[in-house]
N, C-alpha and C. Protein backbone atom coordinates (compact mmCIF):
# COMPACT_ATOMS: atom_id res chain seq x y z
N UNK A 1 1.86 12.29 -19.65
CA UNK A 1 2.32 11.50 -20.76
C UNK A 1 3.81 11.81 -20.96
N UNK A 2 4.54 10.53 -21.22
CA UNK A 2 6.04 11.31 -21.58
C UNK A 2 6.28 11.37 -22.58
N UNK A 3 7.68 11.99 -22.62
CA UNK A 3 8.13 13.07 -23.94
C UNK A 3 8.10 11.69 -25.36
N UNK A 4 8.56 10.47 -24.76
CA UNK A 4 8.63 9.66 -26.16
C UNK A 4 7.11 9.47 -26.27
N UNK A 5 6.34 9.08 -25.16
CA UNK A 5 4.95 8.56 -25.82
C UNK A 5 4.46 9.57 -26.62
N UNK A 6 4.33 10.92 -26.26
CA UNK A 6 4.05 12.29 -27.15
C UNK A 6 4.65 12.23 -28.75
N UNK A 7 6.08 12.08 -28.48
CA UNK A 7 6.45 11.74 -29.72
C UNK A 7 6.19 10.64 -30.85
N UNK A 8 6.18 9.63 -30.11
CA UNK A 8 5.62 8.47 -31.32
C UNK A 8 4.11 8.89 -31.24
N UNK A 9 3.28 9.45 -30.81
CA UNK A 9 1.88 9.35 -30.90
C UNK A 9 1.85 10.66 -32.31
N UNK A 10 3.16 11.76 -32.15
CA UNK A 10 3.38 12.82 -33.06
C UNK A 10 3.15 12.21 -34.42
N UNK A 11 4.14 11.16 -34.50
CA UNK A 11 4.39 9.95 -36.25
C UNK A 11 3.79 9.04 -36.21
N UNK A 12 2.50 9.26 -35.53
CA UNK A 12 1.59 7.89 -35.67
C UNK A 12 1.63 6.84 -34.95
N UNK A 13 2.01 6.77 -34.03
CA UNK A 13 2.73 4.88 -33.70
C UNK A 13 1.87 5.20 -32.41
N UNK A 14 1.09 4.13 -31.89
CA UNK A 14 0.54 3.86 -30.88
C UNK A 14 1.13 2.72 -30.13
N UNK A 15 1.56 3.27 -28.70
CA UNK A 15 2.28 2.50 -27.70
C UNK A 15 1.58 1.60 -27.12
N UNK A 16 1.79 0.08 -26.79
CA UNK A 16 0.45 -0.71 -26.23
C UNK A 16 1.92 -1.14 -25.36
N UNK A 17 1.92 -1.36 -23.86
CA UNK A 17 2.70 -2.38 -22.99
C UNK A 17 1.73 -3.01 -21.66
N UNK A 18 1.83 -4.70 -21.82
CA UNK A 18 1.53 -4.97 -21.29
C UNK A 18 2.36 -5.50 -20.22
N UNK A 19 1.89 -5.25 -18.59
CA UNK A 19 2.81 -4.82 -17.55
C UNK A 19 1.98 -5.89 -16.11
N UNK A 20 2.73 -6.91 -16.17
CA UNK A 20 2.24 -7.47 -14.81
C UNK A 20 3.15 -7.15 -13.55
N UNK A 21 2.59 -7.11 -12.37
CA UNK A 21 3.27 -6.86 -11.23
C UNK A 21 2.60 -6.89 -9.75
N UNK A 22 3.37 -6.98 -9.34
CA UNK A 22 2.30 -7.39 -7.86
C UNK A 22 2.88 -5.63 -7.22
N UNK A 23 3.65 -5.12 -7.69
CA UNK A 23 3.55 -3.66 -7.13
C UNK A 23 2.99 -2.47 -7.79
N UNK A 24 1.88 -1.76 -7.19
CA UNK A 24 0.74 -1.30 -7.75
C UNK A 24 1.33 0.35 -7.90
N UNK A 25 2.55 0.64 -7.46
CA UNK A 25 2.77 1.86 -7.01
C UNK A 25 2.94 1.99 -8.47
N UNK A 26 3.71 1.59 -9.48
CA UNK A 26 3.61 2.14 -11.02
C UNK A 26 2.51 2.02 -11.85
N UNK A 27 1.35 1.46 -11.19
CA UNK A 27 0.49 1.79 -12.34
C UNK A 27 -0.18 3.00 -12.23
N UNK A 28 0.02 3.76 -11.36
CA UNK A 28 -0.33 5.36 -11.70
C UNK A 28 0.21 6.27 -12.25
N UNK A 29 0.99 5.25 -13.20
CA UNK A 29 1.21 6.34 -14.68
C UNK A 29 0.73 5.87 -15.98
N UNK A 30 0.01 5.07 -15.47
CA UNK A 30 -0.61 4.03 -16.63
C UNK A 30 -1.52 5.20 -17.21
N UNK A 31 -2.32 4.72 -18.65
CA UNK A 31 -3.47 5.55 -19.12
C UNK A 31 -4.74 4.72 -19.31
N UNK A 32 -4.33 3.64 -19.30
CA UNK A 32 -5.30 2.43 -19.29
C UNK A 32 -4.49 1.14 -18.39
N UNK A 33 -5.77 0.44 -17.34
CA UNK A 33 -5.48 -0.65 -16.58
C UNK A 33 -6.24 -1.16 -16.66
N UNK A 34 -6.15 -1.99 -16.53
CA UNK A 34 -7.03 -3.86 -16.81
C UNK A 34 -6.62 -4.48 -15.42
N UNK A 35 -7.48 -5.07 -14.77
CA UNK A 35 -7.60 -5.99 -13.60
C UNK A 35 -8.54 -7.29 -14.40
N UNK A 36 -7.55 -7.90 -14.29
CA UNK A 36 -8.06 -9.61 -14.66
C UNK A 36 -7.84 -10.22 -12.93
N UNK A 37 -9.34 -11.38 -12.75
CA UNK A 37 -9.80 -11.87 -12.32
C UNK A 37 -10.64 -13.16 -12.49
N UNK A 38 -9.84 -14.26 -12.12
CA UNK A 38 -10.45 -15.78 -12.78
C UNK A 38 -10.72 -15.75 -14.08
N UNK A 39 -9.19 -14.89 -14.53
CA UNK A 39 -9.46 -14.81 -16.21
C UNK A 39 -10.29 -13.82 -17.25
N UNK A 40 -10.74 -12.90 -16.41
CA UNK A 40 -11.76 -12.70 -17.33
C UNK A 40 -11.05 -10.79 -16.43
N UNK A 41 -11.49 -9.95 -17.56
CA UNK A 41 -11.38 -8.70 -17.48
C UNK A 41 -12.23 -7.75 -16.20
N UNK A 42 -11.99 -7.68 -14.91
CA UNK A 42 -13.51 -7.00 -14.16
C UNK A 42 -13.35 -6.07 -13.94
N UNK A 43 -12.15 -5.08 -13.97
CA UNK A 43 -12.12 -3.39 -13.61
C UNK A 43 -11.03 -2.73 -15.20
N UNK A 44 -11.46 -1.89 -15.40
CA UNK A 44 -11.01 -0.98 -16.54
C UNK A 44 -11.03 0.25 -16.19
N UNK A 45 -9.67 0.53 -16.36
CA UNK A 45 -9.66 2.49 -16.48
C UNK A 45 -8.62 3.15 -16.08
N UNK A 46 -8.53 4.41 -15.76
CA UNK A 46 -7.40 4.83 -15.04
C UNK A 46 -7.27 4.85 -13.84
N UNK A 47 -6.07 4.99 -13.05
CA UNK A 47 -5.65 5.10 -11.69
C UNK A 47 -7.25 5.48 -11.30
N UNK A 48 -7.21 6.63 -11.51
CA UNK A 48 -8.18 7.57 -10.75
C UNK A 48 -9.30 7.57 -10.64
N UNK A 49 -9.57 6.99 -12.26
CA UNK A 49 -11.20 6.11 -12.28
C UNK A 49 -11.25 4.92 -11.09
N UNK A 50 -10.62 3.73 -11.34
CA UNK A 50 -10.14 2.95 -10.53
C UNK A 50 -10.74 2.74 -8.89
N UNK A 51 -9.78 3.97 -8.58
CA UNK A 51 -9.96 4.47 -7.27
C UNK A 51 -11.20 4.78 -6.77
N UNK A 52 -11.65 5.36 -7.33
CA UNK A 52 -13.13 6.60 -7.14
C UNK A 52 -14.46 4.88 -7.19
N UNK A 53 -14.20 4.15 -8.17
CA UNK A 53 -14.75 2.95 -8.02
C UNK A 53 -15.35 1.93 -6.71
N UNK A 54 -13.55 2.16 -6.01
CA UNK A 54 -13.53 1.34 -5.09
C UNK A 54 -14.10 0.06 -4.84
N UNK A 55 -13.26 -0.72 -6.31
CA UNK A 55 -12.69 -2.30 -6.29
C UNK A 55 -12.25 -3.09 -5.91
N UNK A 56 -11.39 -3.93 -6.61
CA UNK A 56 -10.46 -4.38 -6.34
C UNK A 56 -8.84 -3.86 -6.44
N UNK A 57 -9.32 -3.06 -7.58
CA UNK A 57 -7.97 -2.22 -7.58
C UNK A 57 -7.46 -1.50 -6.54
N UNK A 58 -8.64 -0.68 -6.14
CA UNK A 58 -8.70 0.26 -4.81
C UNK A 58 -7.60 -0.56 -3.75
N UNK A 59 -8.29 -1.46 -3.38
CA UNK A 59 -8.26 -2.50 -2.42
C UNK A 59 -6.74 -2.93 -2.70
N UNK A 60 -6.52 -3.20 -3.51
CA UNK A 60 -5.04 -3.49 -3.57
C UNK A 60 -4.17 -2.43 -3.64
N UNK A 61 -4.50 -1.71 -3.90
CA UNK A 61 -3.69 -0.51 -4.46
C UNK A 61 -3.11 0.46 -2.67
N UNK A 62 -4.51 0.29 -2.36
CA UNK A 62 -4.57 0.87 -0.47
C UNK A 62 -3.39 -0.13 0.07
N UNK A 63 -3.87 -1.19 -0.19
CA UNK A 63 -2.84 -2.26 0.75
C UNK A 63 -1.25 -1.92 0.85
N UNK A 64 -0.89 -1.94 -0.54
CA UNK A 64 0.36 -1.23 -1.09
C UNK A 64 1.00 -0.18 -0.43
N UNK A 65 -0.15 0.71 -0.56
CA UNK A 65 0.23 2.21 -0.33
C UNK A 65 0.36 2.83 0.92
N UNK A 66 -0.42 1.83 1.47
CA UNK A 66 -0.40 2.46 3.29
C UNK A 66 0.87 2.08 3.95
N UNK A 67 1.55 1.34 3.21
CA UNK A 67 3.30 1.15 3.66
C UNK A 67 4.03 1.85 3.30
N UNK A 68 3.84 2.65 1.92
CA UNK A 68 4.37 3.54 2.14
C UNK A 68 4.78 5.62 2.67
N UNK A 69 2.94 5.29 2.99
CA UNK A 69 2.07 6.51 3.12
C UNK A 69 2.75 6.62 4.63
């Protein structure tokens, strides 16, 4: 978590950003991800949940990553 999210979460304030992108390499700092599909919500969770799933997220996320792995 970083030092500002720590901090506003210190005075109360809850951070919500919503983040589209076709490059998957930043959402593993996410704390919550959403995969929408024909509209409708089908994978929830973190990176790591995600992964361990082996979705669609997975699946995209591999595609990504093996270019730069």
């Amino acid at each position: 978590m970083t030092k500002l999210k720590l901090f506003l979460k210190s005075i109360g304030y809850s951070v919500k950003l919503i983040y589209h992108s076709s490059g998957m390499l930043n959402t593993t700092l996410a704390d919550r991800i959403l995969v929408i599909g024909d509209g409708h919500i089908v994978e929830e969770g973190s990176h790591d949940t995600l992964l361990k799933q082996n979705g669609m997220y997975a699946h995209l996320f591999h595609l990504q990553a093996d270019k730069y792995l």
